[in-house]
Protein backbone atom coordinates (compact mmCIF):
# COMPACT_ATOMS: atom_id res chain seq x y z
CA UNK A 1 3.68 42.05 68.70
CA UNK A 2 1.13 41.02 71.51
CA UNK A 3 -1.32 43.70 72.65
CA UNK A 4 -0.40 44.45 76.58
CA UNK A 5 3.27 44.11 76.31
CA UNK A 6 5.13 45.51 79.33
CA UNK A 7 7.29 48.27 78.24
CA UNK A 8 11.05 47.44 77.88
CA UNK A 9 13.60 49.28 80.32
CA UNK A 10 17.56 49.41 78.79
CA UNK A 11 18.05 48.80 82.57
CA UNK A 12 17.14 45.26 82.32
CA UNK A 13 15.28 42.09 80.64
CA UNK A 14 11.72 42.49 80.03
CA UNK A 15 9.49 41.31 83.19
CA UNK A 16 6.50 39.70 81.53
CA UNK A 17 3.44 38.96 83.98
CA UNK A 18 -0.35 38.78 84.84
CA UNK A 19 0.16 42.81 84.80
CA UNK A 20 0.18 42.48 80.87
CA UNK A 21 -3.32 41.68 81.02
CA UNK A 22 -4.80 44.37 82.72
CA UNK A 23 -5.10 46.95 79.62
CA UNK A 24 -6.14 50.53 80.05
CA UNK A 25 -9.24 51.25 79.05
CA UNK A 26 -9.91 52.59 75.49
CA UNK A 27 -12.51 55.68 76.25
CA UNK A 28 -14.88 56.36 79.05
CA UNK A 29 -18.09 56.12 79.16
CA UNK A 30 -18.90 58.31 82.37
CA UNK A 31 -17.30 56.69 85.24
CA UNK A 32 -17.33 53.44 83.11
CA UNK A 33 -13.61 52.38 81.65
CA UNK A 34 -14.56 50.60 77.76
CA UNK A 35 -11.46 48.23 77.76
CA UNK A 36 -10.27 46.23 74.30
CA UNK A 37 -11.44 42.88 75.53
CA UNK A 38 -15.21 44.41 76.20
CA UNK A 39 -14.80 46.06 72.55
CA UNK A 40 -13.44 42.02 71.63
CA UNK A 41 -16.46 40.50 72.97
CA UNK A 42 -18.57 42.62 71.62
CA UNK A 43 -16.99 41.96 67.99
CA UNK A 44 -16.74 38.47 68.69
CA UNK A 45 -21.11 37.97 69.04
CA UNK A 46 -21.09 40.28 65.54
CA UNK A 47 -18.99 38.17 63.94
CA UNK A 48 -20.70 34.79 65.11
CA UNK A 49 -24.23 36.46 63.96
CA UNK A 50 -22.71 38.19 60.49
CA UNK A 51 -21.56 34.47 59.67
CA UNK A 52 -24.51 32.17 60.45
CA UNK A 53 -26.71 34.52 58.83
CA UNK A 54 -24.26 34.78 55.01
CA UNK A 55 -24.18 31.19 55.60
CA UNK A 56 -27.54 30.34 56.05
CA UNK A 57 -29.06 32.89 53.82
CA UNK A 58 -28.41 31.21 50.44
CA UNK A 59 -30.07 27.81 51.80
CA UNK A 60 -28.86 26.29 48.04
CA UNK A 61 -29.01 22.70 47.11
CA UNK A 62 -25.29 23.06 46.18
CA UNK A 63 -24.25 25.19 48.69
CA UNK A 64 -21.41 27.66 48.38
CA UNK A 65 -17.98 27.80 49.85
CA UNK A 66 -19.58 29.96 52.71
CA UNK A 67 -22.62 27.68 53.02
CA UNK A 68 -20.53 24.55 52.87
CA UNK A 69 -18.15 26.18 55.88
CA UNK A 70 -21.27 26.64 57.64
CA UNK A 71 -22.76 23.53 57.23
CA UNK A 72 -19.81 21.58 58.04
CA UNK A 73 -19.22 23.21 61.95
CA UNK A 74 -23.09 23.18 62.28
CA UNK A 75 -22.82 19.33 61.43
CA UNK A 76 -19.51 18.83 63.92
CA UNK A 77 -21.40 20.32 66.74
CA UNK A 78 -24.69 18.67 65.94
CA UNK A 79 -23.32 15.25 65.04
CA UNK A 80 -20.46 15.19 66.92
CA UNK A 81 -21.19 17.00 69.90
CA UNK A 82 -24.61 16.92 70.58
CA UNK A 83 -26.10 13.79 69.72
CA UNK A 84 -22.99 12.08 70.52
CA UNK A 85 -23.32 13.37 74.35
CA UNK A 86 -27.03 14.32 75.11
CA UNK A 87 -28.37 11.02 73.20
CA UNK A 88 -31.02 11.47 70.36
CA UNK A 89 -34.13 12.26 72.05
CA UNK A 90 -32.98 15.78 73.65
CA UNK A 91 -30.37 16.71 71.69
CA UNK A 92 -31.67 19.07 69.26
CA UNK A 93 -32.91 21.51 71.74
CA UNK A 94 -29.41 22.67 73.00
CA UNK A 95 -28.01 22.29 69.46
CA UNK A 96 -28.47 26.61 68.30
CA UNK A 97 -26.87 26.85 72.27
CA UNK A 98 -23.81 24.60 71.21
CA UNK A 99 -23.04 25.69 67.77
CA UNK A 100 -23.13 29.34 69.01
CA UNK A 101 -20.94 28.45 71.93
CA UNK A 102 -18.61 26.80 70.00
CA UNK A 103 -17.98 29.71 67.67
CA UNK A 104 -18.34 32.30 70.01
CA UNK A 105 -15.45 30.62 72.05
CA UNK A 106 -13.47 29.76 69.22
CA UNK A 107 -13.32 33.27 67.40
CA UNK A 108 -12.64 34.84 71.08
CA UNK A 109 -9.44 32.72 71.40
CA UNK A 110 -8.76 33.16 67.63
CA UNK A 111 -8.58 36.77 68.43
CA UNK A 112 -5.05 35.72 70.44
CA UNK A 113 -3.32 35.10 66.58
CA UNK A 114 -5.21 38.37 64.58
CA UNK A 115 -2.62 40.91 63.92
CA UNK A 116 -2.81 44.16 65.38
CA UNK A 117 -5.92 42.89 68.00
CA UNK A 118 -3.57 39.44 69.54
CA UNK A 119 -5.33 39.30 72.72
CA UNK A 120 -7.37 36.12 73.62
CA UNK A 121 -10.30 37.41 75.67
CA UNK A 122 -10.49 34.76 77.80
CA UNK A 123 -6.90 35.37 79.09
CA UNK A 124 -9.36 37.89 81.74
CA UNK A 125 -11.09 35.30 83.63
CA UNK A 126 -14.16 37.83 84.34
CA UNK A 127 -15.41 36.64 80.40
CA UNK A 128 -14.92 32.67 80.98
CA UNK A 129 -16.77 32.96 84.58
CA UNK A 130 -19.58 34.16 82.62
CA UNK A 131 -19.99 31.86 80.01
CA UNK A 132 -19.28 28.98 82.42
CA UNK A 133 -22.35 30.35 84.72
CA UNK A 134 -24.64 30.50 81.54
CA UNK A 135 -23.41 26.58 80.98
CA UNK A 136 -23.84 25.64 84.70
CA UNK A 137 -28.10 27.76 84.70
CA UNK A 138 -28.55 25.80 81.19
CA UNK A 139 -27.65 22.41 82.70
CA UNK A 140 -28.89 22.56 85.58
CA UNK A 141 -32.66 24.04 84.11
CA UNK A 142 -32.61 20.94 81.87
CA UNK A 143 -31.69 18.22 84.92
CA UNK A 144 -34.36 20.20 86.93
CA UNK A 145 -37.20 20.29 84.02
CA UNK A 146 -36.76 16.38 82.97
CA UNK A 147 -36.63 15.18 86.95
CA UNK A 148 -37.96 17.76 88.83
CA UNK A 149 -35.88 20.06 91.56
CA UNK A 150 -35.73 16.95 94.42
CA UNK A 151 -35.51 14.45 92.03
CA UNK A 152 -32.60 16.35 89.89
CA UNK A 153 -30.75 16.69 93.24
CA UNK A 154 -31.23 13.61 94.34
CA UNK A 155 -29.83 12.05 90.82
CA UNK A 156 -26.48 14.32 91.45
CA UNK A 157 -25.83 13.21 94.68
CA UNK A 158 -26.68 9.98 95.50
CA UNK A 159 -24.58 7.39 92.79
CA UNK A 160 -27.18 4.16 92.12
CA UNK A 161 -25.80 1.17 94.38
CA UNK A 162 -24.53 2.96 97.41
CA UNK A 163 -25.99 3.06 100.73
CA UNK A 164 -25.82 2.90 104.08
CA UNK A 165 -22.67 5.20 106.55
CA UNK A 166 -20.81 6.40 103.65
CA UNK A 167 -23.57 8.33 102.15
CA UNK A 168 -22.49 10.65 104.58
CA UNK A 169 -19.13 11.44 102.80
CA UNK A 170 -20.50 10.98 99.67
CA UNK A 171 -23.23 13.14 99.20
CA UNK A 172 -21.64 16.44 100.24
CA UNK A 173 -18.75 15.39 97.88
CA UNK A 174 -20.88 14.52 94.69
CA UNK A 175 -22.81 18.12 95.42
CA UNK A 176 -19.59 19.92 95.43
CA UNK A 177 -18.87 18.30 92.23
CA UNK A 178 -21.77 17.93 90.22
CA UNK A 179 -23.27 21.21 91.43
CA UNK A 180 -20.96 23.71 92.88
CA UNK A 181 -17.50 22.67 91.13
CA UNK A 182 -18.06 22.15 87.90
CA UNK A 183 -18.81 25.62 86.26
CA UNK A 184 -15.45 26.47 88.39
CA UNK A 185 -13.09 24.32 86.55
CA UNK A 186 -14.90 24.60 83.58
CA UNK A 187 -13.79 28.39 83.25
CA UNK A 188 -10.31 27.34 84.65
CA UNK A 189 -9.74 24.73 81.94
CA UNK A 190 -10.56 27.32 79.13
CA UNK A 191 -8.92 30.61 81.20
CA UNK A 192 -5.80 29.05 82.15
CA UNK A 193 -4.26 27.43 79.01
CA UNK A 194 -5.17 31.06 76.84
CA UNK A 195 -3.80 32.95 79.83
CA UNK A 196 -0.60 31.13 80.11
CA UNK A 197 -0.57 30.70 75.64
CA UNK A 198 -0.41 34.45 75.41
CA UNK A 199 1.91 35.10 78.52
CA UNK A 200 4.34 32.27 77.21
CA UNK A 201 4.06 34.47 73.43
CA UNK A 202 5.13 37.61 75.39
CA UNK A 203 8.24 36.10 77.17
CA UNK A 204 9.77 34.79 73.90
CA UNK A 205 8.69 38.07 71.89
CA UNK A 206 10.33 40.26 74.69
CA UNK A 207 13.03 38.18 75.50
CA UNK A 208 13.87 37.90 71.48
CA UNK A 209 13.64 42.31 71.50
CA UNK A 210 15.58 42.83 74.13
CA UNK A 211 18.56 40.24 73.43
CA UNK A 212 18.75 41.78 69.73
CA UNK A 213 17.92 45.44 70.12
CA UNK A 214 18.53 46.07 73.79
CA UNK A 215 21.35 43.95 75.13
CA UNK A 216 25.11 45.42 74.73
CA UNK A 217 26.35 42.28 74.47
CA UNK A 218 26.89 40.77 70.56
CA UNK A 219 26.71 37.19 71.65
CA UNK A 220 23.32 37.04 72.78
CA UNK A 221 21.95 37.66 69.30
CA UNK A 222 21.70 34.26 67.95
CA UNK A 223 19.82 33.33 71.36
CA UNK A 224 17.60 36.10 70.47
CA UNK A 225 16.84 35.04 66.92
CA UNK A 226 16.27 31.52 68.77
CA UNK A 227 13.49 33.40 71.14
CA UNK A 228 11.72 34.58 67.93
CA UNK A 229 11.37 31.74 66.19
CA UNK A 230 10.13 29.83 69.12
CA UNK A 231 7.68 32.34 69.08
CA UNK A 232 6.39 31.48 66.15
CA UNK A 233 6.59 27.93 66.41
CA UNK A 234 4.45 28.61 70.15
CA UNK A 235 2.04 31.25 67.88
CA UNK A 236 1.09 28.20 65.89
CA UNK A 237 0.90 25.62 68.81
CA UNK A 238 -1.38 28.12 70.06
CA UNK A 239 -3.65 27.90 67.23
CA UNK A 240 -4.21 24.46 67.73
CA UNK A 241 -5.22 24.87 71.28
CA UNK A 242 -7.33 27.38 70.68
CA UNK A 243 -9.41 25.27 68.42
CA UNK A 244 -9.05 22.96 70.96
CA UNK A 245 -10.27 24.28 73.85
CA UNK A 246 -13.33 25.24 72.03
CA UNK A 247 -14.07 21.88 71.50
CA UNK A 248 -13.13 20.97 75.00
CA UNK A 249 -15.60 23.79 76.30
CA UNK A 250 -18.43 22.87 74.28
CA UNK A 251 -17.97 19.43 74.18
CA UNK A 252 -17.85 19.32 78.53
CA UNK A 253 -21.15 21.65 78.45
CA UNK A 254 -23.15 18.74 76.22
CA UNK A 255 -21.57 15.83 78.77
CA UNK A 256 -22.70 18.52 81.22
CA UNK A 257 -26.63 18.56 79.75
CA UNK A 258 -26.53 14.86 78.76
CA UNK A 259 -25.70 14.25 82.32
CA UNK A 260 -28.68 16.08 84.04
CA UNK A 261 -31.03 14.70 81.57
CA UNK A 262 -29.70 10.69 81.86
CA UNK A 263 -31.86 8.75 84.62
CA UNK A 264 -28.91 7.12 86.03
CA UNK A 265 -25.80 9.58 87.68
């Protein structure tokens, strides 16, 4: 069952909400609260390191199952990320930044479908502000070493072709959104769809308890075997998102660099 769950009353249905997400921290450290999603993060960069480095060690001509795996989502984010957004001149410099995004996002939300851990860590939008802000430095230091600080500006806010009274509308619009907006929904895109995957998982799970275990009346059992299957059906939906929202996340932050390094807006 989810990590987080509200605790059932026999008064009532279960009352899932953004409550679920605030866990209790785990030990203290001091005055300092370690919470499961710290301890998840934490985890989450071993794991990323542990498997680059198996997978990279061997360095055979015929590599190994492990080697292969590596290989393969090293090419995807090279090939099909990189190049494919940055352009082939620039593209291999962000490359170790990409591939390590991508699989530090991806095991993070992968950690939503683990038994006894199910808790994506970006459902806490704390995590996913940082890693957007780390995006939004990167791109912006690559727009501002390739065209210089006036000349990166001046690329972001003033599209080629317009002039004259509307530039006064426009620029303050394209700033918001090439500068000050971006990181912003970046996070949101990611945060939202594994908050709401995980809150949807603890409605049917809950709902599914209560109507079989909890409810007095007989006739809401089949509804409640109904809620738990759902659940699983959603629990493998979910999967798919969260591979897709890695993408999504690492595929914006290359559009994002490729972007501040093109010489047209």
């Amino acid at each position: 069952m989810p990590q987080g769950l509200t605790v059932l009353a026999s008064a009532g249905p279960p009352n899932p909400g953004p409550a679920d997400f605030n866990l209790p921290a785990i030990f203290d450290i001091g005055e300092f609260g370690v919470t499961k999603p710290m301890l998840m993060i934490i985890l989450s960069a071993i794991l990323v390191f542990a498997f680059t480095y198996v997978a990279a060690r061997p360095a055979a001509v015929v590599p190994g199952k492990l080697q292969f795996a590596g290989e393969y989502v090293y090419g995807f984010v090279r090939n099909g990320i990189a190049r494919d957004s940055i352009g082939t001149q620039h593209f291999m410099a962000f490359v170790p930044y990409l591939f390590a995004l991508f699989l530090f996002v991806l095991v993070n939300n992968f950690f939503g479908a683990v038994p006894f851990i199910q808790f994506p860590t970006f459902s806490r939008i704390g995590y996913v502000y940082a890693l957007a802000g780390l995006t939004w430095i990167i791109y912006n230091a690559a727009g501002i070493w390739k065209h210089g600080l006036l000349g990166y500006i001046k690329l972001q806010v003033l599209p080629p072709g317009v002039n004259g009274p509307i530039l006064v509308l426009i620029v303050p619009l394209e700033f918001m959104s090439n500068i000050l907006v971006r990181p912003v929904t970046l996070a949101l895109r990611l945060f939202a769809n594994m908050f709401a995957g995980h809150l949807l998982m603890i409605l049917f799970v809950l709902g599914g308890e209560y109507l079989l275990l909890h409810s007095d009346k007989i006739a809401y059992a089949p509804v409640g075997i109904i809620s738990l299957i759902l659940a699983i059906a959603i629990a493998f939906l979910e999967m798919l998102i969260m591979f897709l929202q890695a993408y999504v996340f690492t595929l914006l932050t290359a559009m994002y660099i490729g972007g501040a390094l093109a010489e047209e807006h």
